[in-house]
Protein backbone atom coordinates (compact mmCIF):
# COMPACT_ATOMS: atom_id res chain seq x y z
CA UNK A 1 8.04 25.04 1.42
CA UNK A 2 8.22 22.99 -1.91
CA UNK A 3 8.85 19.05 -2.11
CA UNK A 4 10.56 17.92 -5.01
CA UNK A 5 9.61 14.20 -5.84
CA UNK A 6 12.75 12.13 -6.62
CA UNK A 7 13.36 11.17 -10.12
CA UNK A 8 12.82 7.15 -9.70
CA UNK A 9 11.54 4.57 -7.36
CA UNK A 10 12.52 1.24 -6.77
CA UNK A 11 10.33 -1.52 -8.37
CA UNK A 12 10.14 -5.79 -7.51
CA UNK A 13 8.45 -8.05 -9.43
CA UNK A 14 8.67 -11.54 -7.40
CA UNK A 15 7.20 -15.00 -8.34
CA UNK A 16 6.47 -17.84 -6.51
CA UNK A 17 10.16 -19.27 -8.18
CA UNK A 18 12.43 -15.56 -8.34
CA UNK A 19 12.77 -12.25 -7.68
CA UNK A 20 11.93 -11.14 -11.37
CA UNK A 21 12.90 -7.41 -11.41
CA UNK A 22 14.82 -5.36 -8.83
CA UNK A 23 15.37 -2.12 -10.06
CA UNK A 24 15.11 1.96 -9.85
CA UNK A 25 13.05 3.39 -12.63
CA UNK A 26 11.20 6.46 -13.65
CA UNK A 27 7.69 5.11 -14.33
CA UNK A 28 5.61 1.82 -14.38
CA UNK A 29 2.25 0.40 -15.97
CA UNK A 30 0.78 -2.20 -13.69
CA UNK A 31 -2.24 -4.31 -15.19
CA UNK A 32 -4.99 -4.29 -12.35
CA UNK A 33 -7.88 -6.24 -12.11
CA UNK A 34 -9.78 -2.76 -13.04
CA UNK A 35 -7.45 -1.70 -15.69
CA UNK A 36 -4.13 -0.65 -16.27
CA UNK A 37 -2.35 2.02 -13.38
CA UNK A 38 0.23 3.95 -14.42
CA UNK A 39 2.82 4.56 -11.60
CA UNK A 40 5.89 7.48 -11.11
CA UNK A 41 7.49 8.47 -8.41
CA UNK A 42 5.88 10.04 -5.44
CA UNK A 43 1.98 7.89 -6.21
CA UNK A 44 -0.22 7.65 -3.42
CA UNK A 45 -0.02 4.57 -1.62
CA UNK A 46 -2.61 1.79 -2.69
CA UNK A 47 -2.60 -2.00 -2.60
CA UNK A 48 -4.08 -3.70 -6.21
CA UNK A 49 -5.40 -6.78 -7.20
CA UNK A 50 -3.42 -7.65 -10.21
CA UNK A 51 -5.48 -9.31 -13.35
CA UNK A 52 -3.84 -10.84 -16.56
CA UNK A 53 -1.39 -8.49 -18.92
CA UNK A 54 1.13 -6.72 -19.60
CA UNK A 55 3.61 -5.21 -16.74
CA UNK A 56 5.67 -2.52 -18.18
CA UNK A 57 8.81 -0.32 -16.76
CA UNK A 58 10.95 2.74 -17.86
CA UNK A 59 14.00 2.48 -16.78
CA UNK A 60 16.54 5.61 -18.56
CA UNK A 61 15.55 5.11 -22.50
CA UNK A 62 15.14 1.37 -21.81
CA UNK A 63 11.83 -0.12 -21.76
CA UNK A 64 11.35 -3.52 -20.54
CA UNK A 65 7.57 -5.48 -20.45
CA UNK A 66 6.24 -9.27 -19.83
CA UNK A 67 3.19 -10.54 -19.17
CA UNK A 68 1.93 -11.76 -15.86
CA UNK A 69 -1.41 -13.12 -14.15
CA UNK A 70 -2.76 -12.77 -10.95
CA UNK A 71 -1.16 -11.77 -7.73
CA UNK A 72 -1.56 -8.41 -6.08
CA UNK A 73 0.69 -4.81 -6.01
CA UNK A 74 1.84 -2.45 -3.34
CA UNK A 75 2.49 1.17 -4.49
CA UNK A 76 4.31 3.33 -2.09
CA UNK A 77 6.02 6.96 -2.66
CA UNK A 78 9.01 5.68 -3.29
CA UNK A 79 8.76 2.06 -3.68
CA UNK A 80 6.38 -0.58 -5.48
CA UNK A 81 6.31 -4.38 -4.72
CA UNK A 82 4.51 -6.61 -7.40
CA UNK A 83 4.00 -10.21 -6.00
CA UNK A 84 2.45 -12.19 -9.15
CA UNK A 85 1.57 -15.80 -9.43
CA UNK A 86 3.34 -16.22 -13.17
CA UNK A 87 4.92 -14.89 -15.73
CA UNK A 88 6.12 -15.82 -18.87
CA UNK A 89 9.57 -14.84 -17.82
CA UNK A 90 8.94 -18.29 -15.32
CA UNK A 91 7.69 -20.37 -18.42
């Protein structure tokens, strides 16, 4: 029996002051406090502590980025929730 992972998960990026990001894309690059983890669909869950630079996000042929510090990630199968203390989308 084969599993096919799906082609996108669902991604937020929240700040103390807004929801940031809300959408389904096909890969991420979260900045950890031990480097940068690179995240598609179907990762293993893990919990991060997030350290200062650059979140990234495929989403189709569109690539979005920003910069954020602190805060902390959960990555799930199918879903990823990035709670960060500031960005310079807030600035």
């Amino acid at each position: 029996m084969s599993q096919t992972l799906p082609a996108s998960f669902h991604l937020k990026v929240i700040t103390p002051r807004r929801l940031l990001v809300e959408a389904d894309v096909q890969e991420a690059s979260i900045p950890s406090l031990e480097g940068l983890i690179g995240v598609r669909p179907g990762h293993r869950p893990l919990m991060v502590a997030l350290g200062r630079g650059t979140l990234s996000y495929r989403q189709g042929a569109s690539e979005e980025s920003f910069e954020v510090a602190g805060g902390y990630a959960e990555i799930l199968p199918d879903q990823v929730l990035v709670f960060t203390e500031s960005s310079e989308e807030d600035l």
